[in-house]
N, C-alpha and C. Protein backbone atom coordinates (compact mmCIF):
# COMPACT_ATOMS: atom_id res chain seq x y z
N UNK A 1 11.14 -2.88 -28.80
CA UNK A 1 12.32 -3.62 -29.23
C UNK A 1 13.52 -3.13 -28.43
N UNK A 2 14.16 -4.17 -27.64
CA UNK A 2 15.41 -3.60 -27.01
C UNK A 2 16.76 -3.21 -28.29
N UNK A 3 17.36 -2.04 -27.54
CA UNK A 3 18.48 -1.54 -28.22
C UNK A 3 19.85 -2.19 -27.64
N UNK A 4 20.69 -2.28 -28.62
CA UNK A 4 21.95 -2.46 -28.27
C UNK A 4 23.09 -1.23 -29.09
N UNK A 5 23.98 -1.33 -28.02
CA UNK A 5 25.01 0.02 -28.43
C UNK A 5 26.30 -0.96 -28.70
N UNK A 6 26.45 -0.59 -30.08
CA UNK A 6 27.87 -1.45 -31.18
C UNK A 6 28.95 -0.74 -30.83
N UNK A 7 29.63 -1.58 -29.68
CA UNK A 7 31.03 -0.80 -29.89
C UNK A 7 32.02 -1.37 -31.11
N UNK A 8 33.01 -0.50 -30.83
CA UNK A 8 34.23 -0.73 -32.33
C UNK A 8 34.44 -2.26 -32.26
N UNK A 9 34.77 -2.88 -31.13
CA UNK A 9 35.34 -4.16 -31.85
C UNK A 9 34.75 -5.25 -32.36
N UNK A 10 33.47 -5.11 -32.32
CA UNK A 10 32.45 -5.88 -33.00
C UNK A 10 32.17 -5.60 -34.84
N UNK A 11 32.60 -4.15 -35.09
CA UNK A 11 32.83 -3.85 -36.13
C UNK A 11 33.81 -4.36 -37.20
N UNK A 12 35.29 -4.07 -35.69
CA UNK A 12 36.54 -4.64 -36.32
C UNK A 12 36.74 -5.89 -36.69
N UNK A 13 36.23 -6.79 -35.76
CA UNK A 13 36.39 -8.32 -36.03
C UNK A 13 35.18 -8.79 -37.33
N UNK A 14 33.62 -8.27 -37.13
CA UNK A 14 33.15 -8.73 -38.12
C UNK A 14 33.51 -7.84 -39.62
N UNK A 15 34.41 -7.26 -39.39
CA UNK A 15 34.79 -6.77 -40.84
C UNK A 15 36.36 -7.31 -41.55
N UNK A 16 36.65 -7.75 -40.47
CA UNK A 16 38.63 -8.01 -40.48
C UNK A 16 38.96 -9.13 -41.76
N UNK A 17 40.12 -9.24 -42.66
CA UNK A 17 40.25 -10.18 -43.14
C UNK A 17 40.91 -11.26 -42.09
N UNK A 18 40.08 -12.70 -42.46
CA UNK A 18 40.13 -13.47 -41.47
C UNK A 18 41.29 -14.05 -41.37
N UNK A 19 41.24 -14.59 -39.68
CA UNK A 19 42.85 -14.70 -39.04
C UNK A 19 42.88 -16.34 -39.04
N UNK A 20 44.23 -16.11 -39.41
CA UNK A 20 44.55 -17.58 -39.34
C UNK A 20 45.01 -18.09 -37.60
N UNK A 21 45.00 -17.25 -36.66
CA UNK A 21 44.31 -17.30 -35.60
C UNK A 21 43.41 -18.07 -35.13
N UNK A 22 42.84 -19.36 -34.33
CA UNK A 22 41.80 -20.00 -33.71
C UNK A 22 41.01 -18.93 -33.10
N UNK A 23 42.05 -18.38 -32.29
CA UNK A 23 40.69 -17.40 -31.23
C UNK A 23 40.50 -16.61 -32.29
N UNK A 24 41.08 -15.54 -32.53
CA UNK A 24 40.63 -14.33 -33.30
C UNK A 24 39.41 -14.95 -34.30
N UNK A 25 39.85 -16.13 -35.09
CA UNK A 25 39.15 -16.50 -36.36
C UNK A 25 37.69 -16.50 -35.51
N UNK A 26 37.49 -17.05 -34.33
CA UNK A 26 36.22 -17.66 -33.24
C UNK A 26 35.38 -15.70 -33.28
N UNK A 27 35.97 -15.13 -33.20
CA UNK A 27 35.57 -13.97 -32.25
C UNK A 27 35.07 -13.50 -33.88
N UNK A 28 35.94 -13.50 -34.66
CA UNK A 28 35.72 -13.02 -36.13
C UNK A 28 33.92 -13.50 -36.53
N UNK A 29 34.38 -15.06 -36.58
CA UNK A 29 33.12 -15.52 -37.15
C UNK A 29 31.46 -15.64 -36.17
N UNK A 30 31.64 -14.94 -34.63
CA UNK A 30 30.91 -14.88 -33.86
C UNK A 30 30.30 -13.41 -34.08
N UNK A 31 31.25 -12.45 -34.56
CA UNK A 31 30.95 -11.26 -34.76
C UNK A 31 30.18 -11.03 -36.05
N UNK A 32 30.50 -12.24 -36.97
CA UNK A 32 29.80 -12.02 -38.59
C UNK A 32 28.37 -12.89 -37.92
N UNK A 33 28.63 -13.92 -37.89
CA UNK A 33 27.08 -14.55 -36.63
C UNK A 33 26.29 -13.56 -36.68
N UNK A 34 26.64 -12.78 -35.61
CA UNK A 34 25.67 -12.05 -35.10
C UNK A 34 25.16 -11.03 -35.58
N UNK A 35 25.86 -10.66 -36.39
CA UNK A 35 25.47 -9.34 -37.31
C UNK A 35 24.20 -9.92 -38.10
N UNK A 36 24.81 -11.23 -38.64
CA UNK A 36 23.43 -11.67 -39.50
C UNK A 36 22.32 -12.08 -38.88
N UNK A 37 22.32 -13.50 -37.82
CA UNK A 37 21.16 -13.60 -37.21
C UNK A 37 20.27 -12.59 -35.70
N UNK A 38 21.68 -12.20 -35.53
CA UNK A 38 21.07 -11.32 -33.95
C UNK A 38 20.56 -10.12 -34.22
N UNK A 39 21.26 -9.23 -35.34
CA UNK A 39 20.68 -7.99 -35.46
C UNK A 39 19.80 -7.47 -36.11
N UNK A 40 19.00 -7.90 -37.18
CA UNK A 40 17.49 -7.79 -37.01
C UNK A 40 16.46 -8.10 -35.67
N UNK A 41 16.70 -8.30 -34.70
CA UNK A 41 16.22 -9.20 -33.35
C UNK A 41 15.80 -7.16 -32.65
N UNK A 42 17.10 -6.25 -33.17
CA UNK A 42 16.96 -5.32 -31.90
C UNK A 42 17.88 -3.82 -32.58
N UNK A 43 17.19 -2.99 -32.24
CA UNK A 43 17.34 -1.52 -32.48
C UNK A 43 18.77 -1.39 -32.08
N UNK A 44 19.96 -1.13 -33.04
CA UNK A 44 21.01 -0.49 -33.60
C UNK A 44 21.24 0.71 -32.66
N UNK A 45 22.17 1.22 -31.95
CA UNK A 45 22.79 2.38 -32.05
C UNK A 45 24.29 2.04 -31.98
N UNK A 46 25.08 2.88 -31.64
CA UNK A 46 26.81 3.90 -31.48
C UNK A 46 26.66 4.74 -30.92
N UNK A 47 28.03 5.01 -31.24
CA UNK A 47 28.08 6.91 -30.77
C UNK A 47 29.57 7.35 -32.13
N UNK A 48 29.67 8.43 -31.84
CA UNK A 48 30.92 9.41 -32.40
C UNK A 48 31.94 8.63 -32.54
N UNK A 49 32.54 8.34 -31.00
CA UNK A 49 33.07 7.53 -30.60
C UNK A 49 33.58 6.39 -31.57
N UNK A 50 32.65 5.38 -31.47
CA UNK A 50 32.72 4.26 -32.05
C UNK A 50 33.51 4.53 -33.38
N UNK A 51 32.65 5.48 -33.81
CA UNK A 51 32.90 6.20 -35.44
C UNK A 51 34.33 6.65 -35.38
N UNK A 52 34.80 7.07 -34.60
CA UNK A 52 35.85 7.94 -35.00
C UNK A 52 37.06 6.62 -34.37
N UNK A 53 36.92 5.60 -33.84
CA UNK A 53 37.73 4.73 -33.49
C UNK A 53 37.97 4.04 -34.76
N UNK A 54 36.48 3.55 -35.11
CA UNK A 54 36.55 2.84 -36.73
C UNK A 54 36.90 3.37 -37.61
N UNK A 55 36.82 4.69 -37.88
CA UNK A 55 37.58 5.58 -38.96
C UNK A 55 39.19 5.42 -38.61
N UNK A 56 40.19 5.23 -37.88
CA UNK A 56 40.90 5.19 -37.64
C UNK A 56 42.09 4.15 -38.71
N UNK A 57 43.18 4.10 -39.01
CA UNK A 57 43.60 3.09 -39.42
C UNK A 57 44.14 3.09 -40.86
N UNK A 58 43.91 1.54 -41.32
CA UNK A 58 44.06 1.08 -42.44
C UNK A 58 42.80 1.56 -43.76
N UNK A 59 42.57 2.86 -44.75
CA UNK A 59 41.49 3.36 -45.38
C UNK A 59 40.65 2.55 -45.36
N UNK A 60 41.27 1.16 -46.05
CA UNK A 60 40.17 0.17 -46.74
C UNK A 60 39.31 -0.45 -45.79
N UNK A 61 40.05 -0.82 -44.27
CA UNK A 61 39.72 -1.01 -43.36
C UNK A 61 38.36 -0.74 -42.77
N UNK A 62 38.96 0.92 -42.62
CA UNK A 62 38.18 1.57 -41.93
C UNK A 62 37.03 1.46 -42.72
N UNK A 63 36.95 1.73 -44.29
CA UNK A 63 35.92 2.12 -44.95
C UNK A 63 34.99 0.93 -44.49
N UNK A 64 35.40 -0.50 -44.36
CA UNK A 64 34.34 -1.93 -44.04
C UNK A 64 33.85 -1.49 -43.04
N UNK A 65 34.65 -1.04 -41.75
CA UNK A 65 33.97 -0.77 -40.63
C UNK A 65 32.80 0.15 -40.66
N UNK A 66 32.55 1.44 -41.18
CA UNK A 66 32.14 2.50 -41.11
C UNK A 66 30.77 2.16 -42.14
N UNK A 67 30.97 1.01 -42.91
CA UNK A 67 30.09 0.98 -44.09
C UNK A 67 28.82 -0.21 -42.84
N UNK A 68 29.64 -0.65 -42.15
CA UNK A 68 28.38 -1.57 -40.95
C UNK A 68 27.74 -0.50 -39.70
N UNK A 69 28.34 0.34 -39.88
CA UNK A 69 28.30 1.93 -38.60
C UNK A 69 27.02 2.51 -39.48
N UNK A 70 26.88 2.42 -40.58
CA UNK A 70 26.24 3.43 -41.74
C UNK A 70 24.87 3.39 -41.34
N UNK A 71 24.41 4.69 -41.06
CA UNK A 71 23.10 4.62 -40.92
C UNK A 71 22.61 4.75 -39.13
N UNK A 72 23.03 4.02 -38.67
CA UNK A 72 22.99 3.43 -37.38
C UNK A 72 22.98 5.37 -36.62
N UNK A 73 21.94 5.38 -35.30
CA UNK A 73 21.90 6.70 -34.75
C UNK A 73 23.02 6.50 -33.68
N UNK A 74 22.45 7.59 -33.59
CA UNK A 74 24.16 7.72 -32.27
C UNK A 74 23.87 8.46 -31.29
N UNK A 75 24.32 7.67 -29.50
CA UNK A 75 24.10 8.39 -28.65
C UNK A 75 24.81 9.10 -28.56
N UNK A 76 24.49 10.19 -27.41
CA UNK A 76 25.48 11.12 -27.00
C UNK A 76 26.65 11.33 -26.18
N UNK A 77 27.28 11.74 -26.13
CA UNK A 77 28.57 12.05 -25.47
C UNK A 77 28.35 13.18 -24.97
N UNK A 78 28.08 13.43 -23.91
CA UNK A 78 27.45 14.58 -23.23
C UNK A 78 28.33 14.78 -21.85
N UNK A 79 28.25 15.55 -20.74
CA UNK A 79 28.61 15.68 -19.75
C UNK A 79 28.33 14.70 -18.69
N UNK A 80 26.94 14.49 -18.63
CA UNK A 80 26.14 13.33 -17.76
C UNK A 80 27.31 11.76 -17.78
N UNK A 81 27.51 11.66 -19.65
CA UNK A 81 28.36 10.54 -19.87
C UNK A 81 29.43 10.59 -19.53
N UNK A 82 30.14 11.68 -19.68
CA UNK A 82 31.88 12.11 -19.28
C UNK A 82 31.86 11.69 -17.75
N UNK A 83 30.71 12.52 -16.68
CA UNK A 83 30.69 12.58 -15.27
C UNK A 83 30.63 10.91 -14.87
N UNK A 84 30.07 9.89 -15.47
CA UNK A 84 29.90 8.49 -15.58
C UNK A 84 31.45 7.98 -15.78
N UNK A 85 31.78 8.62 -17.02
CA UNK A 85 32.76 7.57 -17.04
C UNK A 85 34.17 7.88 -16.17
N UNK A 86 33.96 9.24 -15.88
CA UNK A 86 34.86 9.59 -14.63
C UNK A 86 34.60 8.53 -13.66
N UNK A 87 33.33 8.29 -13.16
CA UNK A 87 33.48 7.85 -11.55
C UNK A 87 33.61 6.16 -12.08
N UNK A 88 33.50 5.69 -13.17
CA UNK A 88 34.30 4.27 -13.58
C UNK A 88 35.43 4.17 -13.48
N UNK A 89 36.00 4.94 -13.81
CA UNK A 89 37.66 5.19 -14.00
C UNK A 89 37.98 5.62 -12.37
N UNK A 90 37.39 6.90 -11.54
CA UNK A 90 37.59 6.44 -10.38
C UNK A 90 37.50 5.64 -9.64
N UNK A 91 36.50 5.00 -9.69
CA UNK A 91 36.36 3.62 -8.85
C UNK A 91 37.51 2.30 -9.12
N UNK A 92 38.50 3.10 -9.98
CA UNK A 92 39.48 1.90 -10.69
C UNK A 92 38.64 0.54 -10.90
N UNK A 93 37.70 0.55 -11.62
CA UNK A 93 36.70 -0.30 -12.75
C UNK A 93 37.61 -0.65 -14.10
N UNK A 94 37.96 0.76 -14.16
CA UNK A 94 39.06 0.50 -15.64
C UNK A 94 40.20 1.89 -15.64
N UNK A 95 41.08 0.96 -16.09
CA UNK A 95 42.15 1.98 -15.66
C UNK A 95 42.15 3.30 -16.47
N UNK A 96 42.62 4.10 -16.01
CA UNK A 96 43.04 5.92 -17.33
C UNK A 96 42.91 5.40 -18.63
N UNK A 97 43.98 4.28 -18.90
CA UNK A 97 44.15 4.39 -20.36
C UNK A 97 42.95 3.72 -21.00
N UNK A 98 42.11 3.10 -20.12
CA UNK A 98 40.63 2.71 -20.95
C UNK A 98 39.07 3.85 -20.64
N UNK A 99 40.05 5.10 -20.64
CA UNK A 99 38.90 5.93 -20.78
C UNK A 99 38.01 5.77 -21.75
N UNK A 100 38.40 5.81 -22.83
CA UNK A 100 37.46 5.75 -24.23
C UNK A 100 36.60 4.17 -23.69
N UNK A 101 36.59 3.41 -22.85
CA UNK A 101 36.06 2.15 -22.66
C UNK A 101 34.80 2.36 -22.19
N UNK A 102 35.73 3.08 -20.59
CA UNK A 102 34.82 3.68 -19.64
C UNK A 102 33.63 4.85 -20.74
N UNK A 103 33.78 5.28 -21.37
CA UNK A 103 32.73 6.79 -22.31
C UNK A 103 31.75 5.53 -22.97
N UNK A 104 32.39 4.38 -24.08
CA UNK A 104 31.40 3.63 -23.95
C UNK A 104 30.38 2.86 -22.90
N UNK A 105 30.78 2.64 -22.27
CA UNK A 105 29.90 1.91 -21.08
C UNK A 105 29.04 2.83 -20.82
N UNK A 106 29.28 4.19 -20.61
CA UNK A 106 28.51 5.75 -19.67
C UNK A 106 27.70 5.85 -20.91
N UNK A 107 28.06 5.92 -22.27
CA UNK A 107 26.97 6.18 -23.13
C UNK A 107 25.77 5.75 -23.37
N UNK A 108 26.72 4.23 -23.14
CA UNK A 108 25.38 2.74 -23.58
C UNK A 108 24.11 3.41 -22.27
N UNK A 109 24.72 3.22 -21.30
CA UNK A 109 24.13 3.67 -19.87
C UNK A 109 23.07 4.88 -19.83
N UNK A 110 23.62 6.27 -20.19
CA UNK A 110 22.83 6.98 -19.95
C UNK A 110 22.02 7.12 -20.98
N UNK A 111 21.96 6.57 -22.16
CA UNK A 111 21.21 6.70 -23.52
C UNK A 111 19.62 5.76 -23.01
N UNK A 112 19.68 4.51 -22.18
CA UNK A 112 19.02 3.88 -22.05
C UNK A 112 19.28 2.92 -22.25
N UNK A 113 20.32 2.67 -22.81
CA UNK A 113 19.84 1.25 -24.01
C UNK A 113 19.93 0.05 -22.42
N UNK A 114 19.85 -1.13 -23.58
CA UNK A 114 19.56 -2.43 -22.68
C UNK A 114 20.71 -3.29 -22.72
N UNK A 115 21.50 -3.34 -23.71
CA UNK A 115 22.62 -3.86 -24.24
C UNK A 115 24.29 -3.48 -24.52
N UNK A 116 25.49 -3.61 -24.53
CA UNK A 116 26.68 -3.31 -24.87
C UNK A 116 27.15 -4.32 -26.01
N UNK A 117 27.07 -4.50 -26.96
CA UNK A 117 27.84 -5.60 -27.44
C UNK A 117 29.57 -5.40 -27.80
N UNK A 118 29.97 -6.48 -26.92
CA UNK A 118 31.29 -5.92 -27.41
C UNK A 118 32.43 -7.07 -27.04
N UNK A 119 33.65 -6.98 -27.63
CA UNK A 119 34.52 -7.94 -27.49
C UNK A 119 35.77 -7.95 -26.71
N UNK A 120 35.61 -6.41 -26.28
CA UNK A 120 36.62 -6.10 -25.21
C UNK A 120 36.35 -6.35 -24.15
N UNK A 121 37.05 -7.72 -23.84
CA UNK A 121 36.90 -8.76 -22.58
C UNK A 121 38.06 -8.31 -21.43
N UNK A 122 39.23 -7.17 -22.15
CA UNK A 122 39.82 -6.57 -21.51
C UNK A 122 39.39 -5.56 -19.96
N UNK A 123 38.57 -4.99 -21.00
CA UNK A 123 38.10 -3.53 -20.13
C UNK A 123 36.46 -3.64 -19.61
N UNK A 124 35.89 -4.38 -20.64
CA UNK A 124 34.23 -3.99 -20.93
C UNK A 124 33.52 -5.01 -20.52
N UNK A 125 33.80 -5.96 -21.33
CA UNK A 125 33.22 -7.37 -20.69
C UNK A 125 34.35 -7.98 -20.19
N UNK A 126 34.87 -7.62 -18.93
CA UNK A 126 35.36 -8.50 -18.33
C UNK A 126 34.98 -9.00 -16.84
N UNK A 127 34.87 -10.21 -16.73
CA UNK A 127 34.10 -10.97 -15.62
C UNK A 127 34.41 -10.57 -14.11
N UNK A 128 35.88 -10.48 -14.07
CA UNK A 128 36.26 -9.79 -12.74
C UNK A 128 35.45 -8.89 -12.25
N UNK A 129 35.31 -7.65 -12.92
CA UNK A 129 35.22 -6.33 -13.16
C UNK A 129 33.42 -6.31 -13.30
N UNK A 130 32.94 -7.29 -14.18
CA UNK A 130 31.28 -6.28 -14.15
C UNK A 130 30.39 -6.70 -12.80
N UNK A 131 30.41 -7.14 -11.70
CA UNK A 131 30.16 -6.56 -10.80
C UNK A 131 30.25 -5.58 -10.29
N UNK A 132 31.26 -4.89 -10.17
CA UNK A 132 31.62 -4.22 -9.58
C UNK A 132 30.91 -2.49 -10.89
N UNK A 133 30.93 -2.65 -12.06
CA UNK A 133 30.59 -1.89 -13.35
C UNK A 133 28.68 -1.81 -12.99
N UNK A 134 28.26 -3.21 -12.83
CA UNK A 134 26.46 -2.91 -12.30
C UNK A 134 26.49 -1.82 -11.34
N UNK A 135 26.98 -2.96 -10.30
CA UNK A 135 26.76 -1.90 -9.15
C UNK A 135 26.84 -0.32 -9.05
N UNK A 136 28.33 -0.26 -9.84
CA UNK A 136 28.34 1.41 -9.66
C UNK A 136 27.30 1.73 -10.65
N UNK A 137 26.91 1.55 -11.75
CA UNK A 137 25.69 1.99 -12.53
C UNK A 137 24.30 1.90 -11.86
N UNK A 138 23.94 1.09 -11.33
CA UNK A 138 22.71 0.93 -10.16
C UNK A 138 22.71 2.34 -8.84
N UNK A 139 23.88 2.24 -8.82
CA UNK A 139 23.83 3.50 -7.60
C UNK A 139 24.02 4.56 -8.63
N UNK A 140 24.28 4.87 -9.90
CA UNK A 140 23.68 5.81 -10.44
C UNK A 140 22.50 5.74 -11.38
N UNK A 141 21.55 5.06 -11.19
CA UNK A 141 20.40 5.01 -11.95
C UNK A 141 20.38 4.32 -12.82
N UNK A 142 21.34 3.59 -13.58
CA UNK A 142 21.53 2.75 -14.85
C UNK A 142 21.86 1.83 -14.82
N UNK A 143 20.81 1.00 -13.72
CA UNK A 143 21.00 -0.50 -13.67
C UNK A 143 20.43 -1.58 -15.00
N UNK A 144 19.41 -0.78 -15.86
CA UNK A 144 18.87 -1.49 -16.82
C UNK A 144 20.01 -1.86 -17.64
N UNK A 145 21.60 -1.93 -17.92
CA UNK A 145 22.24 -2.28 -18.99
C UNK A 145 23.32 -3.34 -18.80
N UNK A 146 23.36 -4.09 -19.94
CA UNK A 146 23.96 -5.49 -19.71
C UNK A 146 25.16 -5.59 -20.50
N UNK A 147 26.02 -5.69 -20.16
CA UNK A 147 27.18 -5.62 -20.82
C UNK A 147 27.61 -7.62 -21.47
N UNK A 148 27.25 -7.87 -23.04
CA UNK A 148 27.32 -8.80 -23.92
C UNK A 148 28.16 -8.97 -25.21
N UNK A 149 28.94 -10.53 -25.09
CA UNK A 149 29.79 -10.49 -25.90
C UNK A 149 28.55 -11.43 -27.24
N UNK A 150 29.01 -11.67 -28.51
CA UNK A 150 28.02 -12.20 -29.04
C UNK A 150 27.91 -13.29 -28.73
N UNK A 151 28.64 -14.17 -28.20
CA UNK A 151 28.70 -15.72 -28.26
C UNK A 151 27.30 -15.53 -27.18
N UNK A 152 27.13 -14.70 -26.21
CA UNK A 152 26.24 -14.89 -25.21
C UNK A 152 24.62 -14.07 -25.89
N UNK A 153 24.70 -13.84 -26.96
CA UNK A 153 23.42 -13.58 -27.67
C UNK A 153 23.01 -15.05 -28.46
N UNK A 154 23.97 -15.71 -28.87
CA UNK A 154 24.02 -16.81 -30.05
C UNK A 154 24.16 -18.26 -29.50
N UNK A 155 24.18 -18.17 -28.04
CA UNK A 155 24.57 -19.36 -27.09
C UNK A 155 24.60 -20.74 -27.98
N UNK A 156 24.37 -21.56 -28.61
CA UNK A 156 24.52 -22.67 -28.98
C UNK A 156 24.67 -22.27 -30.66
N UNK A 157 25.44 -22.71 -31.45
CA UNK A 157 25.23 -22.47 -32.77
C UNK A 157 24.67 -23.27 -33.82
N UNK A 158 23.70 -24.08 -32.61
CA UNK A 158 22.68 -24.89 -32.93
C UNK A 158 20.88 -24.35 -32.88
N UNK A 159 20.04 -23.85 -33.81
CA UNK A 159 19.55 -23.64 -33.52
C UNK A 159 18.20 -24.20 -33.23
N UNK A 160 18.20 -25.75 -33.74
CA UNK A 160 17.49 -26.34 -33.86
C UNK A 160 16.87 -26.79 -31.82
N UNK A 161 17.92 -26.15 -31.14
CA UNK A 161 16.96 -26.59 -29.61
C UNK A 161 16.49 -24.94 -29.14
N UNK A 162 16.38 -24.30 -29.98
CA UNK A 162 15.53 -23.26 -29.34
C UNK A 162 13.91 -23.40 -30.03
């Protein structure tokens, strides 16, 4: 069973009280989507990380977030990952202030997994940019990982043509 690594904003949005927002409400209800039909499909992880981003905040908040985190194992944050997300951040992939972006990506990466799910189209999934995010992972050994927002797990929200 392939794994996917849950970053925070998949947490945040499928836990958020909903926005009277179009986009946000879209990203909201793509994130509750997927929680329900996609994630029985594939092996759960995080990291610390994630945890300690989602702990962050508003109590009640946090507590929704952390209560979908629950259970879930967690990769490591190790040196191997730090040395990764250094040479992301050097390669200006993502700038300083998206270090914590860059540590997710290096985690998902050196843990194995197959997957990123995530909604930061800013730093993580952004289209410019993941060329250039394979590649440098391929020239370090961790070409197996795919960086996915949910809409691209859930492609039609029709399921009757699969």
């Amino acid at each position: 069973m392939d794994t996917v690594y849950i970053e925070t904003s998949i947490v945040s949005h499928a836990t958020a009280w909903p926005s009277s927002d179009i986009q946000i409400a879209a990203l909201q209800h793509q994130s509750r989507n997927w929680w329900s039909v996609e994630r029985p499909k594939f092996e759960l992880v995080t990291s610390q990380l994630v945890i300690d981003e989602a702990s962050a905040g508003d109590p009640l908040a946090a507590s929704e977030r952390l209560k979908l985190l629950d259970g879930l194992p967690t990769v490591a944050i190790n040196e191997d990952v730090r040395t990764l997300a250094r040479a992301i951040v050097s390669a200006s992939i993502m700038p300083q202030k998206a270090a914590a972006d860059a540590l997710h990506v290096a985690a998902a990466a050196v843990a194995g997994v197959q997957y990123i799910l995530t909604l930061n189209c800013k730093h993580i999934a952004n289209a410019h940019e993941l060329p250039r995010v394979y590649r440098l992972l391929d020239e370090h050994g961790f070409g197996q990982l795919l960086i996915c927002t949910p809409a691209e797990f859930l492609g039609g929200e029709d399921d009757d043509d699969k």
